[in-house]
Protein backbone atom coordinates (compact mmCIF):
# COMPACT_ATOMS: atom_id res chain seq x y z
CA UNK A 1 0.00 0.00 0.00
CA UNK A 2 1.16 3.78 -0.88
CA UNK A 3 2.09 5.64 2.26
CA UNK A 4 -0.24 8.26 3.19
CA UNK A 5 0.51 11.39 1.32
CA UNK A 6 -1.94 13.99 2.80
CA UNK A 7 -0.92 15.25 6.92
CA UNK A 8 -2.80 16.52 8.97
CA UNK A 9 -0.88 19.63 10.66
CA UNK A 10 -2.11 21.74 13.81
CA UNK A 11 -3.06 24.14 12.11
CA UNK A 12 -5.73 22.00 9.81
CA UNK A 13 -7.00 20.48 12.91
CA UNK A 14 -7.99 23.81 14.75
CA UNK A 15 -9.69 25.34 11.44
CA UNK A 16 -11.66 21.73 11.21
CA UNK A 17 -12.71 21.93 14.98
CA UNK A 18 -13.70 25.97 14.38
CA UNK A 19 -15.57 23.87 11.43
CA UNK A 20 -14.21 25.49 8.34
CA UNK A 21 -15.32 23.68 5.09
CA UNK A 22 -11.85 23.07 3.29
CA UNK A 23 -10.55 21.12 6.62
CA UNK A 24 -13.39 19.01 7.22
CA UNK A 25 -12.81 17.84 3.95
CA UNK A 26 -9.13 17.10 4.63
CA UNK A 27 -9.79 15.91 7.81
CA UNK A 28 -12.57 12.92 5.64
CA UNK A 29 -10.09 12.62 3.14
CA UNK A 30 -6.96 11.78 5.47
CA UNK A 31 -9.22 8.95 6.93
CA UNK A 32 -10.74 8.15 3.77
CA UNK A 33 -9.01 4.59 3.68
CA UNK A 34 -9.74 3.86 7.38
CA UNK A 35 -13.47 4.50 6.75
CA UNK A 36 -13.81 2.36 3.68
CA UNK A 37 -11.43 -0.42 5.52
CA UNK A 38 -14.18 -0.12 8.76
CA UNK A 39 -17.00 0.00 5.93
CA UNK A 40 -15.93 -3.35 4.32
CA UNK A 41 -18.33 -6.16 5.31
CA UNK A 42 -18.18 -10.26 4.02
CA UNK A 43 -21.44 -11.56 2.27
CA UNK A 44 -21.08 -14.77 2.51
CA UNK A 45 -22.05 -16.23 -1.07
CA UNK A 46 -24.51 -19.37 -1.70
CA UNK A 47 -21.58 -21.82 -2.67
CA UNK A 48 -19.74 -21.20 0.26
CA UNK A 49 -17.21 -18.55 -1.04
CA UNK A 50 -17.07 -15.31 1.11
CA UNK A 51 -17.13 -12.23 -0.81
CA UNK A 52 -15.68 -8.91 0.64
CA UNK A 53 -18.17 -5.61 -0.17
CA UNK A 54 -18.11 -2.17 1.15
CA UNK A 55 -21.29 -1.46 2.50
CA UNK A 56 -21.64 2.59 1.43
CA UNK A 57 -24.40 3.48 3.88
CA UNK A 58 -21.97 2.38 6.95
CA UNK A 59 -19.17 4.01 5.37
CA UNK A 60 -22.07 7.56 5.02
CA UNK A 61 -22.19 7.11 8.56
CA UNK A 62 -18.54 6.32 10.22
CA UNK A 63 -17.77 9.90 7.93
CA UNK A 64 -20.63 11.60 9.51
CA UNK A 65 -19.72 10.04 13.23
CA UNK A 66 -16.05 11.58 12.79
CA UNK A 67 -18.11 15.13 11.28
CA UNK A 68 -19.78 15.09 14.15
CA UNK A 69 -16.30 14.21 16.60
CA UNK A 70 -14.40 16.77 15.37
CA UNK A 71 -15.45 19.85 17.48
CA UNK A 72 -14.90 17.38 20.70
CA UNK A 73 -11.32 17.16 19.28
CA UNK A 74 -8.08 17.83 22.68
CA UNK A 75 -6.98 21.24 20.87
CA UNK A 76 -5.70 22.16 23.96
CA UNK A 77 -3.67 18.80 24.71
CA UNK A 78 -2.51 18.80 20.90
CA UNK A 79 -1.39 21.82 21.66
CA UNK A 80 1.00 21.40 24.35
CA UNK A 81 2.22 17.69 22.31
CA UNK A 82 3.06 20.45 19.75
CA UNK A 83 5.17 22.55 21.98
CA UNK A 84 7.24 19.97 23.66
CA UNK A 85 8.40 18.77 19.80
């Protein structure tokens, strides 16, 4: 698997949490491949086989759970991990 290419810095974090548009959207993308990993379900098939499927309503809501998270987000304790580096 690729390594992630999109961070998430500080600075994304606190406009996300003050609930800016652009860094929601960063924030959904960055855990874009967690969410669809979560999402993915096995349907067992009728001769036995199991097949792997991702099931797109659960994957609507584990985006919308984390949408929802974000203003509950340690800013403050983020903050002082960000000092002491």
């Amino acid at each position: 698997m690729k390594e992630q290419e999109c961070t998430l810095d500080l600075h994304t974090i606190e406009v996300a949490v003050a609930g800016e548009k652009w860094a929601l959207e960063k924030v959904l993308a960055y855990y874009a491949d967690y969410i669809v990993e979560l999402a993915t379900v096995e349907i067992e098939q009728p001769d036995g086989s199991v097949k792997k499927i991702v099931d797109e309503d659960l994957k609507q809501q584990i985006g919308l759970k984390l949408l929802e998270e974000i203003p509950n987000f340690p800013l403050e304790e983020a903050k002082k991990e960000a000092a002491k580096e």
